[in-house]
Protein backbone atom coordinates (compact mmCIF):
# COMPACT_ATOMS: atom_id res chain seq x y z
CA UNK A 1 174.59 137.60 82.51
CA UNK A 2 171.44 138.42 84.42
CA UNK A 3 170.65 141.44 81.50
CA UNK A 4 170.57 138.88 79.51
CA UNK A 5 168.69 136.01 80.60
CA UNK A 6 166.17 138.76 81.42
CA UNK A 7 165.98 140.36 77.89
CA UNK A 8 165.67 136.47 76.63
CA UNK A 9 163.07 135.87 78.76
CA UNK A 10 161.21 139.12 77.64
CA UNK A 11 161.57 137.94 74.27
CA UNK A 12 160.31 134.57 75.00
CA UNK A 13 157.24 135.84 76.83
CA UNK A 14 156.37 137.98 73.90
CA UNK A 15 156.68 135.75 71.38
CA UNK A 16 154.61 133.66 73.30
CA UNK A 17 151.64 136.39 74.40
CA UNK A 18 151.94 137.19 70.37
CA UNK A 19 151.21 133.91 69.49
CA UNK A 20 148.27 133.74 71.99
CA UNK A 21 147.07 136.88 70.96
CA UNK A 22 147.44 135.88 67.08
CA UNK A 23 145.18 132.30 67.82
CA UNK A 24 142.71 134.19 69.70
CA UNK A 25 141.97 136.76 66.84
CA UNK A 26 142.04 133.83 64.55
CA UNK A 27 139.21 132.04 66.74
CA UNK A 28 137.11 134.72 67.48
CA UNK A 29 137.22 136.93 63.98
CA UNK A 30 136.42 133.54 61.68
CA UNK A 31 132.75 134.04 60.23
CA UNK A 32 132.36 129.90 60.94
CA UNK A 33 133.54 128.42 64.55
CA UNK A 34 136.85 126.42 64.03
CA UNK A 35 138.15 122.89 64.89
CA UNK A 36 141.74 122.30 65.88
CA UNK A 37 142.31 121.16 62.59
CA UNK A 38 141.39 124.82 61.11
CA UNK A 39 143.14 126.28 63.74
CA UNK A 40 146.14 124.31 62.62
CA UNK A 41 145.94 125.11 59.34
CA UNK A 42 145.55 128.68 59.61
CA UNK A 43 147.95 128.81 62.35
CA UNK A 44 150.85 127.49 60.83
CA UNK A 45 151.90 126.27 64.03
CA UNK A 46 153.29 123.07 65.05
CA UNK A 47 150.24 121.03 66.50
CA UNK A 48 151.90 120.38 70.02
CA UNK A 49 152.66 123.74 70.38
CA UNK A 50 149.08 125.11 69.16
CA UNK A 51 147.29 122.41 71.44
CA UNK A 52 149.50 123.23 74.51
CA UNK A 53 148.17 127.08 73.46
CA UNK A 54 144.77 126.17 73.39
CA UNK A 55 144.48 124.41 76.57
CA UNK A 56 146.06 127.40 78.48
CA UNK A 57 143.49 129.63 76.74
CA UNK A 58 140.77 127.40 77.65
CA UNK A 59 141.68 127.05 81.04
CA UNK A 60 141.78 130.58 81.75
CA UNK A 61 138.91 131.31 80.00
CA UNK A 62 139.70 132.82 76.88
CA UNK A 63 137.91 130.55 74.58
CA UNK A 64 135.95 127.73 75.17
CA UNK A 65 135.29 124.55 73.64
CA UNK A 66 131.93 123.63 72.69
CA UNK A 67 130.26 119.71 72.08
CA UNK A 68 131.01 120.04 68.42
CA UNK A 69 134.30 120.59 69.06
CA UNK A 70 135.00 124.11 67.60
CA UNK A 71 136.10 126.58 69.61
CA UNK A 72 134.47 130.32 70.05
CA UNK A 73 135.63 133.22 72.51
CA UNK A 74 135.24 132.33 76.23
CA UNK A 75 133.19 134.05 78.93
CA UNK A 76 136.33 136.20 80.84
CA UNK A 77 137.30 137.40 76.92
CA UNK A 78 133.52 138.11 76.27
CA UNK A 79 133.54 140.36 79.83
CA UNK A 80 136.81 141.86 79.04
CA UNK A 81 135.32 142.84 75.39
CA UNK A 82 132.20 144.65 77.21
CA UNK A 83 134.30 146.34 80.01
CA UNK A 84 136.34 148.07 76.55
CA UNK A 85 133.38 148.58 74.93
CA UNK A 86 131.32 150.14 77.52
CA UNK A 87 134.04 152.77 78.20
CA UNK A 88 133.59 154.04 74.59
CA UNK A 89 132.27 157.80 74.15
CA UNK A 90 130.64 157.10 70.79
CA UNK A 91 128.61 153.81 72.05
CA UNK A 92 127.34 155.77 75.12
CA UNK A 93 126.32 158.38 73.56
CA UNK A 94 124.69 156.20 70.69
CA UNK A 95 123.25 153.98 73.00
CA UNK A 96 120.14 155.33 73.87
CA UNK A 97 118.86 156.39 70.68
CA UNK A 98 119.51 152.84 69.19
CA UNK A 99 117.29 151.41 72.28
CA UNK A 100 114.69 154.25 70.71
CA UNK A 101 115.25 153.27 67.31
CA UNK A 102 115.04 149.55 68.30
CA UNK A 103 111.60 150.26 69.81
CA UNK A 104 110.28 151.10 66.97
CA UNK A 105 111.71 149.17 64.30
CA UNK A 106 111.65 145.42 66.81
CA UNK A 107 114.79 144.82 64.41
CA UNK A 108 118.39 144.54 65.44
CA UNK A 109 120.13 147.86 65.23
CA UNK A 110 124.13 148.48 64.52
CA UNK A 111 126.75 151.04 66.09
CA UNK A 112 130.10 150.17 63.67
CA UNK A 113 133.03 152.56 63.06
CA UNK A 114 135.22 152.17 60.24
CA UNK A 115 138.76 150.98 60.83
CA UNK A 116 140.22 151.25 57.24
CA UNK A 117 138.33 149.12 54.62
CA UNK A 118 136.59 147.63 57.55
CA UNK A 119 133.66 148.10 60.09
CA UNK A 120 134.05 147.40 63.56
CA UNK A 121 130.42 146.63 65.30
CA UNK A 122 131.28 148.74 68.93
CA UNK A 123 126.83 148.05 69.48
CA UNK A 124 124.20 146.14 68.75
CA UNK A 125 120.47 145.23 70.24
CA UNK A 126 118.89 142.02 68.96
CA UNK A 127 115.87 141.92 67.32
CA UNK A 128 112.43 140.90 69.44
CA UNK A 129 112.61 138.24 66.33
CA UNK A 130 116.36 137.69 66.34
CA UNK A 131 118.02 135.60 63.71
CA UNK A 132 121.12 134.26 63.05
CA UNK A 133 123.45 136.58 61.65
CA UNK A 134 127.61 137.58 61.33
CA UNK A 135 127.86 141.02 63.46
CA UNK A 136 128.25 140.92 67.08
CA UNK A 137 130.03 143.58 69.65
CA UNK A 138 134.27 143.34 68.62
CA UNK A 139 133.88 141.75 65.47
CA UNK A 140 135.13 142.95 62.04
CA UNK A 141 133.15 143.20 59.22
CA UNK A 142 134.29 144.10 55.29
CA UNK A 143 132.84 147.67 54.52
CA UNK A 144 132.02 147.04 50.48
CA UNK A 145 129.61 144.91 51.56
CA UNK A 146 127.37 146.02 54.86
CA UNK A 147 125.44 148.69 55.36
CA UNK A 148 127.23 150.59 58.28
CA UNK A 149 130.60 149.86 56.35
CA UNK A 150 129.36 151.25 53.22
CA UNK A 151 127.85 154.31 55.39
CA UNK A 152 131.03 155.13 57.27
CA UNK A 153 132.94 154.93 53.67
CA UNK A 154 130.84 157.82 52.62
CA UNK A 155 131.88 160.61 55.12
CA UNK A 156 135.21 159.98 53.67
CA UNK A 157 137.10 162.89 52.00
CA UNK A 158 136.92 161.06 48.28
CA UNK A 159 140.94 161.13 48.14
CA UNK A 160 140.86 158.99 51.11
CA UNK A 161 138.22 156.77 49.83
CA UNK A 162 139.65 156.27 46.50
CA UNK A 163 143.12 155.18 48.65
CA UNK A 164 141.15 152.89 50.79
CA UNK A 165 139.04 151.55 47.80
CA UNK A 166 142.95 150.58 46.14
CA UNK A 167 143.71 148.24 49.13
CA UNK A 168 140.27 146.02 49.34
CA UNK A 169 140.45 142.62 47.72
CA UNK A 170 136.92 142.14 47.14
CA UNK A 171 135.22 138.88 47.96
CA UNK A 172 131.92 137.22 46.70
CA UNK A 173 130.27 136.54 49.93
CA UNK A 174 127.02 136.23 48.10
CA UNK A 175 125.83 136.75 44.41
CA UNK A 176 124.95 139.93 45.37
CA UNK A 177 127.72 141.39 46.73
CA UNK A 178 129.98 144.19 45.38
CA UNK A 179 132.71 142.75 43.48
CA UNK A 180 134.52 146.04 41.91
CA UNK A 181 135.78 149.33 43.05
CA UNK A 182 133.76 151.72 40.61
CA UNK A 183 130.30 149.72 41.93
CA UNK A 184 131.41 150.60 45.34
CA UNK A 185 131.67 153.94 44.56
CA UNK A 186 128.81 154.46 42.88
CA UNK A 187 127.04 153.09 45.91
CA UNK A 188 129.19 155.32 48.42
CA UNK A 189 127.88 157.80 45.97
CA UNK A 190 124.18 156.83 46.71
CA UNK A 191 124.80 156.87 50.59
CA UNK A 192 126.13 161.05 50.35
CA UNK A 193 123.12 162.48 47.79
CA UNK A 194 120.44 160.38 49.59
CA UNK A 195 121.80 160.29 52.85
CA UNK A 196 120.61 157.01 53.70
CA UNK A 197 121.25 153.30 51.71
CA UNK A 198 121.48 149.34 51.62
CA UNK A 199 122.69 146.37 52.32
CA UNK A 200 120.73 144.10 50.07
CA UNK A 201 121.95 140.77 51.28
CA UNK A 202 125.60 141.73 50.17
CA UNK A 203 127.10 139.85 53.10
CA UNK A 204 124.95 137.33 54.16
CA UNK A 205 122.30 135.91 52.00
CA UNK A 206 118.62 136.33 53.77
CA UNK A 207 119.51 139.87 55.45
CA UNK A 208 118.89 143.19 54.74
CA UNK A 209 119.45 146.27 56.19
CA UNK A 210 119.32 150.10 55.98
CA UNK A 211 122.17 152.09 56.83
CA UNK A 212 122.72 156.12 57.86
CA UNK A 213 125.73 157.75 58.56
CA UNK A 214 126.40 159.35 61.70
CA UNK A 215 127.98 163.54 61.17
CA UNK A 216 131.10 164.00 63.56
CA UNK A 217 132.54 166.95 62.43
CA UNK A 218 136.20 167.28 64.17
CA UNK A 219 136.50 163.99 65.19
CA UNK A 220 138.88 161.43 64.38
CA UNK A 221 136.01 158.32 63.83
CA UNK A 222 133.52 157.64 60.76
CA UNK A 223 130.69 156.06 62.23
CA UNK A 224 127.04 154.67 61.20
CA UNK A 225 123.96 152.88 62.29
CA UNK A 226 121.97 150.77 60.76
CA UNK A 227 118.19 148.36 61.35
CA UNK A 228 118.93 144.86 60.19
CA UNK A 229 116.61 141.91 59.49
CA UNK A 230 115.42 138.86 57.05
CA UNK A 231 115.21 139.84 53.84
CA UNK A 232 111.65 138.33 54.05
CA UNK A 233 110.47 140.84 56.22
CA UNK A 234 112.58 143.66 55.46
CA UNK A 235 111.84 144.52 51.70
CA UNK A 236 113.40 146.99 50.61
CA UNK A 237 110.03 149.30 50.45
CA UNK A 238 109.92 148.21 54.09
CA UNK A 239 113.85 149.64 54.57
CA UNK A 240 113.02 152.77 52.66
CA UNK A 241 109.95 153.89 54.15
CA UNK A 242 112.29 153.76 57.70
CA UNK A 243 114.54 155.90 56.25
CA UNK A 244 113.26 158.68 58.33
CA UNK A 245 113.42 157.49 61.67
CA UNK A 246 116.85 156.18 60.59
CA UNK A 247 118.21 159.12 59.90
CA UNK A 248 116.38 161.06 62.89
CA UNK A 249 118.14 158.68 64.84
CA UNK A 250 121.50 159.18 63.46
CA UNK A 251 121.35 162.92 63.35
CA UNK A 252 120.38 162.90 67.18
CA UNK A 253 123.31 161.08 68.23
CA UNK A 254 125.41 163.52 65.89
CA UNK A 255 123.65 166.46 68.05
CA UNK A 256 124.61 164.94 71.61
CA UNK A 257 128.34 164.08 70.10
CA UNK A 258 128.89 167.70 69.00
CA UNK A 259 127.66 168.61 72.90
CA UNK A 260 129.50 165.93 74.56
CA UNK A 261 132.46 165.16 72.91
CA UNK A 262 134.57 168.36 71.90
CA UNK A 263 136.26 168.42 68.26
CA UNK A 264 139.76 166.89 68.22
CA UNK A 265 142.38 168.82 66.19
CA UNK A 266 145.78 166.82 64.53
């Protein structure tokens, strides 16, 4: 009897942590802060259950609940988040050339690393002219359409690209975004001859950036970097003519990777 109230209890508190685990990534991946009501929608849970949720995760400081009432990720997730990233080879090794390429670019800079047909943003520095934009540390991006995403894609083997390019279902964020699979490769196609390429306001209308990706020979991660800012002020001429320091940047953090971080092997 005791086996078994314990394994039921096991599966209880699983289910549960699941389902808290489930609302959090819900909360803190959406592009736009939620209200309940969006939570309950996209939740599919039953709204006392998904309000008795959210007040746990509030009160222990998981999310938090701002005047508008929409909810974002709370200050102990945010510390946990920057404990697990600052333990991360890559973004140690990458962060001091970013502060060096942020210097002299005053734009916000990008670490990501691809994750299957998407980017995960592991750094960033803010602009000395920030604006409002999508990426921050932990979140998920689509890698069509973003300049780090699109970079990472090409040090892909091209079978492995052309599997990963079968599984996106490609969205319009904006009218400029990439909407097919032979469009993506021809720009993945771009990013290998020249080395270097764009993100001309594919995700978010108003921002550009340029993109480089970062050599790793041996290891299991395709990574990138990127300088991102309003469209305004980053013309493309503007992106191009940084395509130097760009990739000096990138190819410096592939030199102290190959010294610091020893090839794996499968």
């Amino acid at each position: 009897m005791a086996s078994h109230l314990t394994e039921n209890t096991t599966d209880s508190t699983t289910g549960t942590l699941g389902k808290a685990i489930a609302l959090l990534e819900l909360v803190v991946m959406s592009p736009q802060p939620l209200r309940f009501t969006d939570i309950l929608q996209r939740s599919g849970q039953p709204r006392g259950t998904l309000h008795r949720q959210l007040v746990h995760l509030l009160g222990e400081g998981l999310l938090e609940q701002k005047e508008d009432q929409t909810y974002v990720a709370g200050v102990r997730l945010l510390t946990f988040a920057s404990q697990a990233w600052s333990g991360n080879d890559l973004r140690s090794i990458a962060a001091p050339h970013l502060r060096i390429l942020h210097e002299k670019t005053q734009e916000s800079v990008h670490l990501g690393v691809l994750r299957g047909a998407e980017i995960i943003y592991l750094d960033k520095i803010d602009g000395k002219h920030a604006v409002r934009m999508y990426s921050q540390i932990g979140r998920v991006s689509p890698a069509y359409c973003t300049g780090v995403g699109k970079a990472a894609l090409s040090l892909l083997p091209e079978s492995e690209f052309s599997n990963i390019s079968k599984t996106i279902a490609f969205h319009p964020y904006t009218s400029s975004t990439i909407i097919s699979a032979t469009k993506l490769k021809q720009e993945v196609d771009t990013f290998r001859l020249r080395g270097f390429g764009f993100d001309l306001e594919e995700h978010e209308s108003g921002i550009q950036c340029i993109a480089v990706p970062i050599a790793a020979p041996g290891q299991r991660f395709h990574a990138a970097i990127s300088v991102t800012g309003p469209a305004y002020r980053l013309t493309r001429e503007r992106l191009e003519a940084w395509s130097g320091i760009v990739r000096e940047a990138a190819q410096n953090i592939s030199s102290d990777l190959l010294v610091r971080l020893p090839p794996t092997h499968e």
